[in-house]
N, C-alpha and C. Protein backbone atom coordinates (compact mmCIF):
# COMPACT_ATOMS: atom_id res chain seq x y z
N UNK A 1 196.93 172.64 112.79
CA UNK A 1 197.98 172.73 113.76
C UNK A 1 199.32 172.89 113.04
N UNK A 2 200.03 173.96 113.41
CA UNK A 2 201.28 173.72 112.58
C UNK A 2 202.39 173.10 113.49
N UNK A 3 203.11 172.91 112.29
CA UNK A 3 204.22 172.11 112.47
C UNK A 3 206.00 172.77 112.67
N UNK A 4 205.83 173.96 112.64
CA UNK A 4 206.89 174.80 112.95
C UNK A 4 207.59 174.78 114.49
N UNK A 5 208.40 174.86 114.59
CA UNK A 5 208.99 174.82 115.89
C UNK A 5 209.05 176.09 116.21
N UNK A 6 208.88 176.61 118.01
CA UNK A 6 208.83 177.22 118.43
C UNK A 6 210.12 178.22 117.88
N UNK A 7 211.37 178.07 117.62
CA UNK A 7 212.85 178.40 117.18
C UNK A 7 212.38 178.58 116.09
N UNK A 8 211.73 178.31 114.79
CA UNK A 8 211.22 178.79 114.05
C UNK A 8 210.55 179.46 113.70
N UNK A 9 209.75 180.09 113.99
CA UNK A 9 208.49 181.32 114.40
C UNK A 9 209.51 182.26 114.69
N UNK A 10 210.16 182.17 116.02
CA UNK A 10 210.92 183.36 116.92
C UNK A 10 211.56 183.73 115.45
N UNK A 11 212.81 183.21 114.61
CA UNK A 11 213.89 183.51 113.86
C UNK A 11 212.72 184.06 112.57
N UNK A 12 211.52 183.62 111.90
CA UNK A 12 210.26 184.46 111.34
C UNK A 12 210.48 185.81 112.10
N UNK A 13 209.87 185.90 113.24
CA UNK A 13 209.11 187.26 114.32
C UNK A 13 210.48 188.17 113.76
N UNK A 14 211.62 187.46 114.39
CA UNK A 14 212.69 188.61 113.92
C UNK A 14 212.85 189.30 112.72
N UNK A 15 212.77 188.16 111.68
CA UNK A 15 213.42 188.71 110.07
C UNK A 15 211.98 189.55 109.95
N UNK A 16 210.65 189.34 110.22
CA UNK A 16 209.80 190.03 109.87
C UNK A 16 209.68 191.37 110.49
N UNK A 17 209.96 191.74 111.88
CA UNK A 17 210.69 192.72 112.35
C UNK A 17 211.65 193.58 111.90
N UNK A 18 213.01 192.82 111.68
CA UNK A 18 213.68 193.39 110.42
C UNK A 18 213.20 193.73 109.38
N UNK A 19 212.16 193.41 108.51
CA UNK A 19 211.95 193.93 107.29
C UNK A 19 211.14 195.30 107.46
N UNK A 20 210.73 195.39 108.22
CA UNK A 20 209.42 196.25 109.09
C UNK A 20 210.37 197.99 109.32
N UNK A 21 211.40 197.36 109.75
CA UNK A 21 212.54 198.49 110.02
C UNK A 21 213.19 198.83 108.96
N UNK A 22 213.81 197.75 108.45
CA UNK A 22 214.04 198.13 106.62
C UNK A 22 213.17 198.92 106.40
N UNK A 23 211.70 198.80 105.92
CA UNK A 23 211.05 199.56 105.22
C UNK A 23 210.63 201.18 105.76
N UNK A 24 211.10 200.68 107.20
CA UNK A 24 210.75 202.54 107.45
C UNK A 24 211.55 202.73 106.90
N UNK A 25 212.77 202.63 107.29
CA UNK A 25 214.08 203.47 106.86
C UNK A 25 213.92 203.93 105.53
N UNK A 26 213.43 202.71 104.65
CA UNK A 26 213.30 203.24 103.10
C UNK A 26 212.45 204.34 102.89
N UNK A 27 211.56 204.74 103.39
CA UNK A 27 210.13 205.36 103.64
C UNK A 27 210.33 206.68 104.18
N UNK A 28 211.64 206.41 104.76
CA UNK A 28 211.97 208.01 105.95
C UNK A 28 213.41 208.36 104.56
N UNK A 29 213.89 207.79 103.58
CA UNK A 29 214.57 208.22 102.53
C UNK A 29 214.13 209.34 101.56
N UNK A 30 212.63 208.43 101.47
CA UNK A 30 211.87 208.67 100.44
C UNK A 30 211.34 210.36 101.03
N UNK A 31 211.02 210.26 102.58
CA UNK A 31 210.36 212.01 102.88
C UNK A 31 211.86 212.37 102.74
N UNK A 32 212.51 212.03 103.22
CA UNK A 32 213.93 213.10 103.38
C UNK A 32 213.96 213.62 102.12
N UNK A 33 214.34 212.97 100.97
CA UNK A 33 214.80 213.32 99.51
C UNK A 33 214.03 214.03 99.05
N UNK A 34 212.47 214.41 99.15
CA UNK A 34 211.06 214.77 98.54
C UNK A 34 211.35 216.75 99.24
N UNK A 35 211.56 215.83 100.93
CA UNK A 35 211.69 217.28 101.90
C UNK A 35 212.85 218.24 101.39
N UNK A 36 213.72 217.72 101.34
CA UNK A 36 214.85 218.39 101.13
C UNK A 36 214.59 218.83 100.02
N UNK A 37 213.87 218.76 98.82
CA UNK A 37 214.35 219.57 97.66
C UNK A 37 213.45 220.83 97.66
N UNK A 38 212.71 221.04 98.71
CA UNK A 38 212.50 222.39 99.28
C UNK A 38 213.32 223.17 99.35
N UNK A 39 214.42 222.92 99.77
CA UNK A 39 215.80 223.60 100.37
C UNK A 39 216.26 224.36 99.24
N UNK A 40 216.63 224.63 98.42
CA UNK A 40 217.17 225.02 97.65
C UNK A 40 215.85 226.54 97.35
N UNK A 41 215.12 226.34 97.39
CA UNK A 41 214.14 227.21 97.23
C UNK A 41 213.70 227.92 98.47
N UNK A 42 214.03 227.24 99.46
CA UNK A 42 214.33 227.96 100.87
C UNK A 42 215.28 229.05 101.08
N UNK A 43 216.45 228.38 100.57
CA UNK A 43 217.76 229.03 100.16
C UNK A 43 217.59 230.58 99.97
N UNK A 44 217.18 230.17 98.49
CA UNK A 44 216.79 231.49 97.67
C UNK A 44 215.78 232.36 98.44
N UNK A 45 215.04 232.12 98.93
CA UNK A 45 214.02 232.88 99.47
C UNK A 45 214.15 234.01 100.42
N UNK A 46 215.23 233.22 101.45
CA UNK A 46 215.02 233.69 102.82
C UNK A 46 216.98 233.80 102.79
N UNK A 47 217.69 234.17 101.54
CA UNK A 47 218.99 234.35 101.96
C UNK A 47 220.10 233.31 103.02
N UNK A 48 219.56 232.50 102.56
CA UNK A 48 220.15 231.32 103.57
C UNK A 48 221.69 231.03 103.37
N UNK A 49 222.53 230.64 103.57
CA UNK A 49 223.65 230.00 103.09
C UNK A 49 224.02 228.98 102.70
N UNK A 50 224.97 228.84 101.82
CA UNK A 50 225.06 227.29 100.88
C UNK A 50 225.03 226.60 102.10
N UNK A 51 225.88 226.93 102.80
CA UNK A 51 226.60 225.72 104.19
C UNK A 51 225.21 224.83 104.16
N UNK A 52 223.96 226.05 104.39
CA UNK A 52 222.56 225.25 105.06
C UNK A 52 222.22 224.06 104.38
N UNK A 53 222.54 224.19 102.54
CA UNK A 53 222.09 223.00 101.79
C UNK A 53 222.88 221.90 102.01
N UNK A 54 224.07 222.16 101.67
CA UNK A 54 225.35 221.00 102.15
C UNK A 54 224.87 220.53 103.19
N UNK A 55 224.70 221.11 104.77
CA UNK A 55 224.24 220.76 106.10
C UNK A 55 223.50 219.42 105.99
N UNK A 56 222.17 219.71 105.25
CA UNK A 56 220.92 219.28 104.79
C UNK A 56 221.66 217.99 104.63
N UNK A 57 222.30 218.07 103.26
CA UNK A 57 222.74 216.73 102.38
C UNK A 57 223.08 215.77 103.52
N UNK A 58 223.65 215.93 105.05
CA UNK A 58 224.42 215.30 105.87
C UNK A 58 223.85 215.20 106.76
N UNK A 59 222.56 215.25 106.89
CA UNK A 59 221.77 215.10 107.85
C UNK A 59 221.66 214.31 109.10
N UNK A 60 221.47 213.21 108.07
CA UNK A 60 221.44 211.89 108.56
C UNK A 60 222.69 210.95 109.30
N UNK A 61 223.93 211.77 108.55
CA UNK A 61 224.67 211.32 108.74
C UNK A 61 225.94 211.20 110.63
N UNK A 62 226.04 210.29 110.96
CA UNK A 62 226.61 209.68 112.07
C UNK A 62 227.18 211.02 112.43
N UNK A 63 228.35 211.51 112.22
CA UNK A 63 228.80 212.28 112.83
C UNK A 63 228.39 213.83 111.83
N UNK A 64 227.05 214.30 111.70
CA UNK A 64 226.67 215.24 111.64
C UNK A 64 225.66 215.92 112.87
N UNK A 65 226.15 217.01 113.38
CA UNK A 65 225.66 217.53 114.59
C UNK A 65 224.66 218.59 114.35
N UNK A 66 223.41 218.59 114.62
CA UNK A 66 222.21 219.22 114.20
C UNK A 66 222.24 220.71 115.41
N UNK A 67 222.82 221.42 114.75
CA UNK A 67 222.96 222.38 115.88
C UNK A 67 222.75 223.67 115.13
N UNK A 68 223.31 224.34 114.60
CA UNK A 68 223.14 225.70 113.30
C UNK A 68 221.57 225.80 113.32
N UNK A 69 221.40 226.98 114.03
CA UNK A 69 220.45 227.97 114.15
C UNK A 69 219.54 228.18 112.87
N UNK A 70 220.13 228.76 111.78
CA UNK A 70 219.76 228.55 110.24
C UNK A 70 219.32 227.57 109.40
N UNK A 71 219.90 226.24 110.24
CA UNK A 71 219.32 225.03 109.89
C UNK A 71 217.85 225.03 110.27
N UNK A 72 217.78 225.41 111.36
CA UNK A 72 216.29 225.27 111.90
C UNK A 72 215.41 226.13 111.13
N UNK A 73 216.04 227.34 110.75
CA UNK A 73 214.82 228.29 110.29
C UNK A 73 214.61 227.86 108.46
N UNK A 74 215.61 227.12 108.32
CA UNK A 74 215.14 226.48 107.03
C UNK A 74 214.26 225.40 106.85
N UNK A 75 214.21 224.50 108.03
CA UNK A 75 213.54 223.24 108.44
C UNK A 75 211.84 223.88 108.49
N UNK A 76 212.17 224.91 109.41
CA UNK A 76 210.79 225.85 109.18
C UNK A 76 210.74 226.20 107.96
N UNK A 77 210.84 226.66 106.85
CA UNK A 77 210.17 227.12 105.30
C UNK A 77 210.12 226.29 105.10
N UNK A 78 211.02 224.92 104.55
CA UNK A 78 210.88 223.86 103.97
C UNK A 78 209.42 222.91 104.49
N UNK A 79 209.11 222.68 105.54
CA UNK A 79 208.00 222.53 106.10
C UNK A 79 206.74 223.40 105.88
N UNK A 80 206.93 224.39 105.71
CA UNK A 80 205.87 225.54 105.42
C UNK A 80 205.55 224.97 103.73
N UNK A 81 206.43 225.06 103.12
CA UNK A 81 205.87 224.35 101.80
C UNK A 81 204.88 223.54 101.96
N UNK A 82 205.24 222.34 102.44
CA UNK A 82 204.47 221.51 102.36
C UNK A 82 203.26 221.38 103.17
N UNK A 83 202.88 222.63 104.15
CA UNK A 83 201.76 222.92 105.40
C UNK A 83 201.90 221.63 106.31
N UNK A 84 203.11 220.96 106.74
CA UNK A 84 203.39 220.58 107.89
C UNK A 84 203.30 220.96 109.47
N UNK A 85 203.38 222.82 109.25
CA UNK A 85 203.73 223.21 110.53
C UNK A 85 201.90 224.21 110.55
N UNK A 86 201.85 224.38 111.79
CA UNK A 86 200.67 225.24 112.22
C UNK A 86 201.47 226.70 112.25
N UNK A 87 200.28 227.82 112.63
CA UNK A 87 200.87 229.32 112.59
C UNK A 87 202.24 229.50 113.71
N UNK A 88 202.24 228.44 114.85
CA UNK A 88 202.90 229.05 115.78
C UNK A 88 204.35 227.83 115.71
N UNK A 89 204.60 227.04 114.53
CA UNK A 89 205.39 226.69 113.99
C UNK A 89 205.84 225.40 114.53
N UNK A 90 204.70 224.68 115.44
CA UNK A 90 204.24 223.38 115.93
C UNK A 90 203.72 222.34 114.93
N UNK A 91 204.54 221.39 115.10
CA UNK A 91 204.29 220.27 114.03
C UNK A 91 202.35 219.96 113.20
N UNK A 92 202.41 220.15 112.35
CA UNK A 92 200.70 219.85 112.05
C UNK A 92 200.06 218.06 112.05
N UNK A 93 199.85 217.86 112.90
CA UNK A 93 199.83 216.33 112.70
C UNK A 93 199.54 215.51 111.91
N UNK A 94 197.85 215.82 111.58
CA UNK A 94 197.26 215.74 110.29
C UNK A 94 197.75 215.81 109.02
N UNK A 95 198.60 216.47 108.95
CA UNK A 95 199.30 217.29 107.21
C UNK A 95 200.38 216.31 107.21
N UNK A 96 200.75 216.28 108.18
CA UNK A 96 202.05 215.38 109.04
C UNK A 96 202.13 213.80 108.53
N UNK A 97 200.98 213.04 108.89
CA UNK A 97 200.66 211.81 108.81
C UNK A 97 200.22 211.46 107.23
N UNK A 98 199.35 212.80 106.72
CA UNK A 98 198.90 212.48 105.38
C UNK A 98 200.27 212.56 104.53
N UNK A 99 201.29 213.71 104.93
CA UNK A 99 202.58 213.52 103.65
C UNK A 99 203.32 212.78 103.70
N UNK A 100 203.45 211.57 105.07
CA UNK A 100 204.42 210.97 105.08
C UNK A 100 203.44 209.30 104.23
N UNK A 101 201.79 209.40 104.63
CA UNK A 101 201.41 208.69 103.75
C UNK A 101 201.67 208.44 102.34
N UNK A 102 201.98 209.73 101.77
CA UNK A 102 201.70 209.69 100.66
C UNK A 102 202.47 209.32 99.41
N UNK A 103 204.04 208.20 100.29
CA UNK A 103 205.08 207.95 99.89
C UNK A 103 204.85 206.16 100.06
N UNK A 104 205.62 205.83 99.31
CA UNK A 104 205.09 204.30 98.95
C UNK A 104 205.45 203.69 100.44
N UNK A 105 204.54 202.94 101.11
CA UNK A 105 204.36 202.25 102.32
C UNK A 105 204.73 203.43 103.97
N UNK A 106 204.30 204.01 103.06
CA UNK A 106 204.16 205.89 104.46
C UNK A 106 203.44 205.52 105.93
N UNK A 107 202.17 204.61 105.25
CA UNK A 107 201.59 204.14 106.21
C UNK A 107 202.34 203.22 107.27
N UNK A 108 203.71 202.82 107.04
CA UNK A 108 204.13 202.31 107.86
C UNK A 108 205.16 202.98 108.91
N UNK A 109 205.60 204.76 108.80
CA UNK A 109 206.01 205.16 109.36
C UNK A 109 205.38 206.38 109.70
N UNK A 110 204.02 206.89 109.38
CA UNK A 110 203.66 208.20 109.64
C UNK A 110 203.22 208.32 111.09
N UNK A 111 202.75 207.18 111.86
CA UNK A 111 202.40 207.69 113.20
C UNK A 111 203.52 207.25 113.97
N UNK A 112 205.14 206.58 113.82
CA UNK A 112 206.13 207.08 114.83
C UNK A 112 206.76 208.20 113.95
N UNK A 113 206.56 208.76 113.10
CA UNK A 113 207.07 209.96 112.55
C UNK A 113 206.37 210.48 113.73
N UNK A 114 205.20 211.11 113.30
CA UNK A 114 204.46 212.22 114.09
C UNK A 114 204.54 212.00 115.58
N UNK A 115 204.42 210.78 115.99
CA UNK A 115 204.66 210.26 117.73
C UNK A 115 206.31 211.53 117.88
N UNK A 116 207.49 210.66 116.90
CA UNK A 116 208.71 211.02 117.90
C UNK A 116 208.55 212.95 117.87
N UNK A 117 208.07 213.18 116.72
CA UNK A 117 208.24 215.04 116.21
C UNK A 117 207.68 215.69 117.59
N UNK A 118 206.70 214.94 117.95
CA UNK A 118 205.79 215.60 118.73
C UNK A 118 206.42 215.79 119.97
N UNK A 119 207.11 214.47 120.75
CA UNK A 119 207.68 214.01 122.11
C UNK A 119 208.49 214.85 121.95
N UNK A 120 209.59 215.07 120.95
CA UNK A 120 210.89 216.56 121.21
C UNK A 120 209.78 217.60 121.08
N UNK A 121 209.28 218.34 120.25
CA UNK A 121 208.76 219.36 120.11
C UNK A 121 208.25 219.82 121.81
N UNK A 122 207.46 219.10 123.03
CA UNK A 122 207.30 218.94 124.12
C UNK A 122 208.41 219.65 124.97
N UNK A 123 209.41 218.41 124.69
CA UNK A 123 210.38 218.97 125.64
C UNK A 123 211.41 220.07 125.19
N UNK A 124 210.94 220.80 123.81
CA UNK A 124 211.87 222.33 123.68
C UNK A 124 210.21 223.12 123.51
N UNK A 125 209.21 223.49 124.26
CA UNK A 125 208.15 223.97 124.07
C UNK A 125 208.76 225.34 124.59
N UNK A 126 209.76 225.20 125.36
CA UNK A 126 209.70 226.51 126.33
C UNK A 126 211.09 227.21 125.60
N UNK A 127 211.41 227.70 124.49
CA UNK A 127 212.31 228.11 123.65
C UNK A 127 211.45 228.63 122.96
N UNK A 128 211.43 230.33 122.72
CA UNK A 128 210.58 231.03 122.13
C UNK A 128 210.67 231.51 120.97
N UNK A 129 212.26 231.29 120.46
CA UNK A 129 212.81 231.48 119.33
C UNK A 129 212.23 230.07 118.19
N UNK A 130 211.66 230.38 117.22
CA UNK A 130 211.50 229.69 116.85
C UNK A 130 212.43 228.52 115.75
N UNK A 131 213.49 229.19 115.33
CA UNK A 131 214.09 228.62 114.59
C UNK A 131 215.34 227.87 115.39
N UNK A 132 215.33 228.25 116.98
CA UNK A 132 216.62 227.67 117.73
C UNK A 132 215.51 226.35 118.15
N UNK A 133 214.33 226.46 118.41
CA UNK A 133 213.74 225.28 118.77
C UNK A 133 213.43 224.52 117.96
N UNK A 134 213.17 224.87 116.55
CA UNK A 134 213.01 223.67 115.35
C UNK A 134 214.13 222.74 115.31
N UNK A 135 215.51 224.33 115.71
CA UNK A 135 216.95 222.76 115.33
C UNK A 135 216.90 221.63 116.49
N UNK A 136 216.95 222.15 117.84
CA UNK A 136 216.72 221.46 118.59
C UNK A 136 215.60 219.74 118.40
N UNK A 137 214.70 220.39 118.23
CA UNK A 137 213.52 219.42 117.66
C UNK A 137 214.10 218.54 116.68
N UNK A 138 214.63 219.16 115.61
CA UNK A 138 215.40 218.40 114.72
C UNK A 138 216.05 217.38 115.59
N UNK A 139 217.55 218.15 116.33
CA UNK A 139 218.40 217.05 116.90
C UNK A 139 217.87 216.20 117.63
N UNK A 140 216.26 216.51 118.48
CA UNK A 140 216.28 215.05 119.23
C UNK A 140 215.34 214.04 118.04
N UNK A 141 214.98 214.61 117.33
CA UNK A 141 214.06 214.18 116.02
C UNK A 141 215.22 212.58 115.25
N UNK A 142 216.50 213.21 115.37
CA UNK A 142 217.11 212.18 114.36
C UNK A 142 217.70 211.31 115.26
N UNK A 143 217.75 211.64 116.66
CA UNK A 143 218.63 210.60 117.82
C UNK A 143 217.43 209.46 118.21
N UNK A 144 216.49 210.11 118.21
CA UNK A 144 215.27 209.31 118.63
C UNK A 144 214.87 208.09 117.35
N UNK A 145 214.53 209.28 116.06
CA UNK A 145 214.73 207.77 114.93
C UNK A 145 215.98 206.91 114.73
N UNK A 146 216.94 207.39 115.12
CA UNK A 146 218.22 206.44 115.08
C UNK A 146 217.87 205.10 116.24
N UNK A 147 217.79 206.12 117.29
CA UNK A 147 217.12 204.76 118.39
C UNK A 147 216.29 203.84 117.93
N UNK A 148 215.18 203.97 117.08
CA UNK A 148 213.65 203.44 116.79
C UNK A 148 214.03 202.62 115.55
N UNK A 149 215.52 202.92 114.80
CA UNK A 149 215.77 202.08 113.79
C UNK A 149 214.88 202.62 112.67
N UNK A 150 214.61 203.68 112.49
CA UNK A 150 213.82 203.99 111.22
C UNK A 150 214.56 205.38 110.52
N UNK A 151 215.70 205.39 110.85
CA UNK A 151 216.67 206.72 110.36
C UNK A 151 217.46 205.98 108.69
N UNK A 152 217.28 206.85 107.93
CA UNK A 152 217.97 206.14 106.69
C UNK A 152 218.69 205.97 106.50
N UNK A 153 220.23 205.68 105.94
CA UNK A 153 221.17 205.39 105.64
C UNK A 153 221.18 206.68 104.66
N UNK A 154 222.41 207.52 104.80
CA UNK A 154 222.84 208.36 103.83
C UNK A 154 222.61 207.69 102.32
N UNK A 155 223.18 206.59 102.08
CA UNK A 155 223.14 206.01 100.32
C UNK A 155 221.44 205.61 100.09
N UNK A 156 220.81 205.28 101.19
CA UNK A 156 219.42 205.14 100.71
C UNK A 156 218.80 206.20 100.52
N UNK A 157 219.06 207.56 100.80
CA UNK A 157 218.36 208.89 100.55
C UNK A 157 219.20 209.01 99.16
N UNK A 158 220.35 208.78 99.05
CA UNK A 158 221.05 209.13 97.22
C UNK A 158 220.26 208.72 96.98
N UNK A 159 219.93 206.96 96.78
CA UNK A 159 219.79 205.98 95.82
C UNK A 159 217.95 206.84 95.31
N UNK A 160 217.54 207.43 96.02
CA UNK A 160 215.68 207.99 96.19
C UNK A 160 215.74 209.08 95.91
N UNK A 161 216.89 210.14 95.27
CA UNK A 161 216.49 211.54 95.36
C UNK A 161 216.25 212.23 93.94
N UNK A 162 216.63 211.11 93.06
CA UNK A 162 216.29 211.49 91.92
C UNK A 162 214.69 211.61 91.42
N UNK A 163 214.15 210.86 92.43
CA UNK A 163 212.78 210.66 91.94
C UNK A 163 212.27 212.01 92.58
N UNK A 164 212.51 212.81 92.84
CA UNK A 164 212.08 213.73 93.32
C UNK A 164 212.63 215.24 93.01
């Protein structure tokens, strides 16, 4: 029988909660920094503009607005690297869940990764352009992890990008 008080457990449930969210965030650093260094090779590929890489770098950030058309069609190659996306440029779930595994404690954010990608991807299904609906997807992609508490902190994607 323990001996903990009810007020004790709860103020546990929380901090362990908190750490839980900490660690996505760290975890959603770790894909950002890995993802992004696609970009530069995106860049080159497909004639992109610097703006798009800079964009990138600010992703995450509070008052960065996920809107630029070009952003999206880079989000598409950069994803294509890694066989994230299927032919018709719909999130791959499978590929999805395994790359976000494959980052130290992944397993703790790959199925609300793939959950939130999927729920926007839904509601811009009917946008035929594909690179105006990736940004889209994007923007509700980072409002939704901001909500869910698993969006990174700009300095926690620095502090992770060297490793990559």
């Amino acid at each position: 029988m323990s001996t903990m008080s009810p007020l004790c457990r709860l103020v546990l449930l929380v901090m362990a909660a908190a750490a839980a969210v900490d660690a996505t965030a760290e975890v959603m650093s770790h894909v950002t920094a890995h993802f992004g260094k696609a970009l530069e090779e995106c860049r080159e590929e497909s004639g992109l503009s610097t703006e798009v890489l800079e964009e990138f770098k600010h992703f995450w950030s509070e008052d960065f607005e996920v809107v630029d058309r070009e952003l999206g069609c880079a989000i598409i190659c950069m994803s294509n690297k890694f066989s994230l996306l299927h032919d018709d440029t719909r999130i791959h779930q499978l590929n999805m869940h395994d790359y976000v595994k494959s980052f130290p404690n992944g397993e703790l954010l790959s199925a609300k990764m793939v959950e939130l990608l999927h729920n926007c991807e839904k509601q811009y299904d009917d946008i035929s352009d594909d690179c105006s609906r990736t940004v889209k997807v994007a923007a509700c992609f980072k409002r939704d992890a901001k909500n869910e508490g698993i969006a990174p902190e700009v300095a926690m994607i620095e502090a992770v990008i060297e490793r990559y």
